[in-house]
Protein backbone atom coordinates (compact mmCIF):
# COMPACT_ATOMS: atom_id res chain seq x y z
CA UNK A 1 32.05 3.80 16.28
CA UNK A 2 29.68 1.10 17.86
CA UNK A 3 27.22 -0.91 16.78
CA UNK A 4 24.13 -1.86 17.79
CA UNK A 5 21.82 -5.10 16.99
CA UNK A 6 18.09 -5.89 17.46
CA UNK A 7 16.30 -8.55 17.59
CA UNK A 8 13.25 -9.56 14.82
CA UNK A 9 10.04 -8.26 16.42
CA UNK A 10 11.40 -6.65 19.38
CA UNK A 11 8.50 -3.63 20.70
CA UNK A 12 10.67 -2.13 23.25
CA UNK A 13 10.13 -0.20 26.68
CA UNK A 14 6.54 -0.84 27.71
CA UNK A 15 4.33 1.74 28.49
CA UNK A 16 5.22 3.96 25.91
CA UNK A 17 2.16 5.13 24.75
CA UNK A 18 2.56 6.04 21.16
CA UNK A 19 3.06 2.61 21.03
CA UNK A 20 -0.14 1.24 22.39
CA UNK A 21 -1.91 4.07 20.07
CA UNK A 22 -0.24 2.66 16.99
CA UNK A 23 -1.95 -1.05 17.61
CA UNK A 24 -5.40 0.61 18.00
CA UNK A 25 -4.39 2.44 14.59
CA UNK A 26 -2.91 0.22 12.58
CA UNK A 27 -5.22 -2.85 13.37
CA UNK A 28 -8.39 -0.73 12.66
CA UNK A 29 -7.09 0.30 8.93
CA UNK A 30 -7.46 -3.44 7.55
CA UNK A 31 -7.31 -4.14 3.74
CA UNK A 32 -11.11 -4.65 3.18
CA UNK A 33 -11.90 -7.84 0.36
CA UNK A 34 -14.80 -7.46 -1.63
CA UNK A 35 -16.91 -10.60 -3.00
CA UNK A 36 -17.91 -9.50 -6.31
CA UNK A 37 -17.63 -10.67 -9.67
CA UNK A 38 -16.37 -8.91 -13.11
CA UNK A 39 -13.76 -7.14 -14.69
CA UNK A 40 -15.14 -3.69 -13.35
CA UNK A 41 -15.70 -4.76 -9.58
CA UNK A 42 -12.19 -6.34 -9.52
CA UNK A 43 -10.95 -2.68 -10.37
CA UNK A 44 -12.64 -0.87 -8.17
CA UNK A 45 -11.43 -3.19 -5.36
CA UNK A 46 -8.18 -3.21 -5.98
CA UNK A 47 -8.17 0.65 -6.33
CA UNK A 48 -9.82 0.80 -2.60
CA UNK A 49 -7.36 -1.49 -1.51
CA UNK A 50 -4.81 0.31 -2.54
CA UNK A 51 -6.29 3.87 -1.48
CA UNK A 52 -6.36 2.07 2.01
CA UNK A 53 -2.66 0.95 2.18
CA UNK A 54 -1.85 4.70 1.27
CA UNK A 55 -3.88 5.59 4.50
CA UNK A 56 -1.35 3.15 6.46
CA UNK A 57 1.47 3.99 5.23
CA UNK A 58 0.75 7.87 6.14
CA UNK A 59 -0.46 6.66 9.99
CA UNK A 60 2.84 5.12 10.12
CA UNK A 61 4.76 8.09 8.77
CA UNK A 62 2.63 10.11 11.73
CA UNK A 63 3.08 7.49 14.70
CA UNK A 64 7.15 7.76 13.59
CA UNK A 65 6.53 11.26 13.78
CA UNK A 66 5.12 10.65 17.25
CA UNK A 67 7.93 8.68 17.81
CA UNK A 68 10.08 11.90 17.83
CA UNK A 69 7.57 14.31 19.95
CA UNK A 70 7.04 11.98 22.61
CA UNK A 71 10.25 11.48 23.11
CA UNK A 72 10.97 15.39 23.38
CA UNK A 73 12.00 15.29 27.38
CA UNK A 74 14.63 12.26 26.87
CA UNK A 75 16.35 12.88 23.24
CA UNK A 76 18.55 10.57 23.89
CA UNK A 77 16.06 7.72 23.55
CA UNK A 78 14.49 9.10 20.37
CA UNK A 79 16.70 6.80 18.20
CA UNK A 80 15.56 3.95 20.05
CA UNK A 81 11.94 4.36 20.41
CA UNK A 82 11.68 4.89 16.43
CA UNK A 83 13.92 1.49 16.06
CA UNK A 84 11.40 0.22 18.01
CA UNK A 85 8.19 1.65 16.76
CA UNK A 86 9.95 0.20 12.93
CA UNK A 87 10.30 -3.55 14.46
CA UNK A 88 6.41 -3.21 15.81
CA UNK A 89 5.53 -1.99 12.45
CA UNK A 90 7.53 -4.59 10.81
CA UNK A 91 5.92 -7.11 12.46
CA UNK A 92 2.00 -6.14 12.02
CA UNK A 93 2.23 -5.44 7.96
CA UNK A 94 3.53 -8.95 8.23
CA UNK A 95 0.09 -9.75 9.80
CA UNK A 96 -1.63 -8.27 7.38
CA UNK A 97 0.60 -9.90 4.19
CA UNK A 98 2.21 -6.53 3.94
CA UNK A 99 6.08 -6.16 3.38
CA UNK A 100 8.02 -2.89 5.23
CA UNK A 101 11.18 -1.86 5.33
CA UNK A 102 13.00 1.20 6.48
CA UNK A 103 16.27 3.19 6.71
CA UNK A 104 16.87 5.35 9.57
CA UNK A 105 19.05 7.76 10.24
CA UNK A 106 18.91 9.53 13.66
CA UNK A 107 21.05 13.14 14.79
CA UNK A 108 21.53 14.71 17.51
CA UNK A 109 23.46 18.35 17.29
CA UNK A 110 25.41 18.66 21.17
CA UNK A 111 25.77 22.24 21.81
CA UNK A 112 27.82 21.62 25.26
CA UNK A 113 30.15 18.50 23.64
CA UNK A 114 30.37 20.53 20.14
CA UNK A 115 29.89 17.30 18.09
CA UNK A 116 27.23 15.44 15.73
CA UNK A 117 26.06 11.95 17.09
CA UNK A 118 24.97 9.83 14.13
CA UNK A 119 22.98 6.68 14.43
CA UNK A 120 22.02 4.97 11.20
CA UNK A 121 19.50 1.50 11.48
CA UNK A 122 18.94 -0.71 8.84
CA UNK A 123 16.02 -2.76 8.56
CA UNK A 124 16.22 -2.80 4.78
CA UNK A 125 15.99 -7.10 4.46
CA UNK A 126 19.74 -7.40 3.91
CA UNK A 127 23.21 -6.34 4.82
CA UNK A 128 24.30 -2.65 3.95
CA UNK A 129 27.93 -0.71 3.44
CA UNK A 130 27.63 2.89 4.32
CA UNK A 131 29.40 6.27 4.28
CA UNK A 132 29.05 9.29 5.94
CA UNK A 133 30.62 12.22 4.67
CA UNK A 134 30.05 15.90 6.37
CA UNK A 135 30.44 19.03 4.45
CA UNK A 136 31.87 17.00 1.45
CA UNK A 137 35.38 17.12 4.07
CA UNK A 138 37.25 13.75 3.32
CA UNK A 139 38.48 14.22 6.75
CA UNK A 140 34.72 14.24 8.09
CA UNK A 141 34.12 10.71 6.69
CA UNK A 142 33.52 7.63 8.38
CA UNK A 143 32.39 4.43 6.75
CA UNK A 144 31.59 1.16 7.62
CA UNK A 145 30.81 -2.10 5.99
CA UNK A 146 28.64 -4.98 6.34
CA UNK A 147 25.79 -3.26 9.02
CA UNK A 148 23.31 -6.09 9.11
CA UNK A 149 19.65 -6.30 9.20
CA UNK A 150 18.21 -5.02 12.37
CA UNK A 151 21.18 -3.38 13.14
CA UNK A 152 22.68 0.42 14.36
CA UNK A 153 25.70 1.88 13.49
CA UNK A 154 27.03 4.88 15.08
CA UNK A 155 29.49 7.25 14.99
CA UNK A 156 29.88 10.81 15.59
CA UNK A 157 31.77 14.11 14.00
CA UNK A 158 33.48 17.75 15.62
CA UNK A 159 31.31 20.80 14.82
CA UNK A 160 31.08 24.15 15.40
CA UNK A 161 27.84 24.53 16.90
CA UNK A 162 25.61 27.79 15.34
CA UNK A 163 26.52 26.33 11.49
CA UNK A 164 24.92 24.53 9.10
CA UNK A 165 25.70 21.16 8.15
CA UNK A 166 25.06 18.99 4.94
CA UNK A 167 25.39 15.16 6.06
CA UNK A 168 25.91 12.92 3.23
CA UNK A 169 24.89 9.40 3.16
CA UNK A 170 26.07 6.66 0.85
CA UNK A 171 24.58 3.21 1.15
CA UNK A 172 24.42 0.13 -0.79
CA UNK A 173 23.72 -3.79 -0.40
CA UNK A 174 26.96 -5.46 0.15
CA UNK A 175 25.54 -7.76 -2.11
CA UNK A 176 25.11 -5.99 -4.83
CA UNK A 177 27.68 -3.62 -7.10
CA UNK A 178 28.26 -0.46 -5.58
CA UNK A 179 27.57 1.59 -8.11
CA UNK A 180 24.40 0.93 -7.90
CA UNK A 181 24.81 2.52 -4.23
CA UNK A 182 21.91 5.38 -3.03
CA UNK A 183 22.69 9.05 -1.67
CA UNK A 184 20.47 10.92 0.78
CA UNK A 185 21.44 14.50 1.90
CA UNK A 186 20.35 15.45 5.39
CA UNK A 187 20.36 18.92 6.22
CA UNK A 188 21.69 19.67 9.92
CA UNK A 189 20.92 23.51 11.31
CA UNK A 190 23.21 23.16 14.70
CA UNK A 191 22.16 26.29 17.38
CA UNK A 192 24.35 27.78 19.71
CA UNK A 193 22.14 27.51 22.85
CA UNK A 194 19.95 24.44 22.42
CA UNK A 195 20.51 20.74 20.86
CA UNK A 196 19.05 19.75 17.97
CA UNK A 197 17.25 15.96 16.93
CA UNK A 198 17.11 15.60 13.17
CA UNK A 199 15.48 12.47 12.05
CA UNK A 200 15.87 11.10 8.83
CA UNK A 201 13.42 8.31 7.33
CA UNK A 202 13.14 5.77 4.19
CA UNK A 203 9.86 3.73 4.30
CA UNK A 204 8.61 1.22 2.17
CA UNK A 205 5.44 -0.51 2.07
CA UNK A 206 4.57 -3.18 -0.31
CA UNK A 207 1.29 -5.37 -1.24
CA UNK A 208 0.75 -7.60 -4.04
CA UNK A 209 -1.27 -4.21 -5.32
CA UNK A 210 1.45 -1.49 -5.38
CA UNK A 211 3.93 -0.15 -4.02
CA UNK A 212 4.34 3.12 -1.06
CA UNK A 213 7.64 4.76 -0.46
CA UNK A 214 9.05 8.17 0.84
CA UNK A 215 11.86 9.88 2.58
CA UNK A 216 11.70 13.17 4.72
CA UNK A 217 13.70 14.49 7.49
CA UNK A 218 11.92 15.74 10.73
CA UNK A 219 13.63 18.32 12.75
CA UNK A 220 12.85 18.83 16.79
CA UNK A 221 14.53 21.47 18.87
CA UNK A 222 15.72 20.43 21.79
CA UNK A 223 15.17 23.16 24.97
């Protein structure tokens, strides 16, 4: 199991592209402010604010997206270009008085090695205990405690390539009780001839307004 920790801000390799795309994007969709007067008009500009920070928060779910498919000819840097594209993202909501966080969890199914490489990265504003459990097997757990802001945990798991997998995370602030812990299933479809990338993602975006979150899991076949 190793760990991995970022700094705040870092943007990564330069020249990656979906990078320099995401600054046009994200820069261009500002929160617009309105100078007008009355109950009515205050409304109606905080409902257009807030239908614009819906529009951000899906061009960041696509440029994560991105993330993934331009990364199809080196999967092994897929995990690391979206921790990267989250600490760019990070830092320009910040710009724009915007709070994000984000829990990430990366997979890559090995069909020579026969095992599961899991890479979870917190960027959730505090420190995080976690378990992974495969198949609901107590012998397919591994936990760890105490992964830090800004930081990546892996670990890994024996498979039988071809099968189906149900990876089951536990999390929870080690500051807080753990009942109170979260559980995301991520569904793993391993193939005999070809690796598989299954990326799992948390996002949060918050204004003074409201309040954007969502999980999904993106799956990309790996030739």
């Amino acid at each position: 199991m190793k760990v991995k920790n970022k700094s705040r801000g870092r943007t990564g390799k330069k020249g990656q592209m979906f990078l320099i795309g995401a600054v046009v994007i994200i820069a261009s969709i500002v929160i617009i402010k309105f100078n007008m007067a009355g109950p009515a008009a205050k409304k109606q500009q905080e409902a257009l604010e807030v239908r614009f920070e819906h529009d951000i928060f899906e061009n960041i779910e696509t440029e994560f997206n991105n993330a993934l498919r331009f990364s199809y000819y080196t999967p092994q840097d897929m995990t690391e270009n979206v921790f990267d594209f989250a600490n760019f993202t990070e830092s320009k909501m910040a710009g724009h008085s915007m709070g994000f966080t984000f829990l990430y969890v990366g997979v890559i199914s090995n069909s020579t090695t026969n095992t599961l490489n899991v890479s979870l990265v917190n960027m959730l504003d505090n420190n995080i205990d976690a378990n992974f459990t495969l198949n609901d097997s107590s012998t397919q757990s591994n936990a760890t405690v105490g992964i830090v802001d800004y930081e990546q945990w892996d670990t890994d798991y024996a498979v039988t390539v071809g099968d189906t997998y149900q990876l089951d995370l536990i999390y929870n602030s080690t500051s807080g009780d753990a009942s109170t812990g979260k559980t995301e299933s991520i569904i793993v479809k391993t193939k005999n001839n070809k690796d598989v990338y299954v990326g799992f993602f948390y996002i949060v975006l918050e204004s003074e307004d409201a309040t954007h979150a969502g999980n999904y899991q993106k799956t990309v076949n790996i030739h």
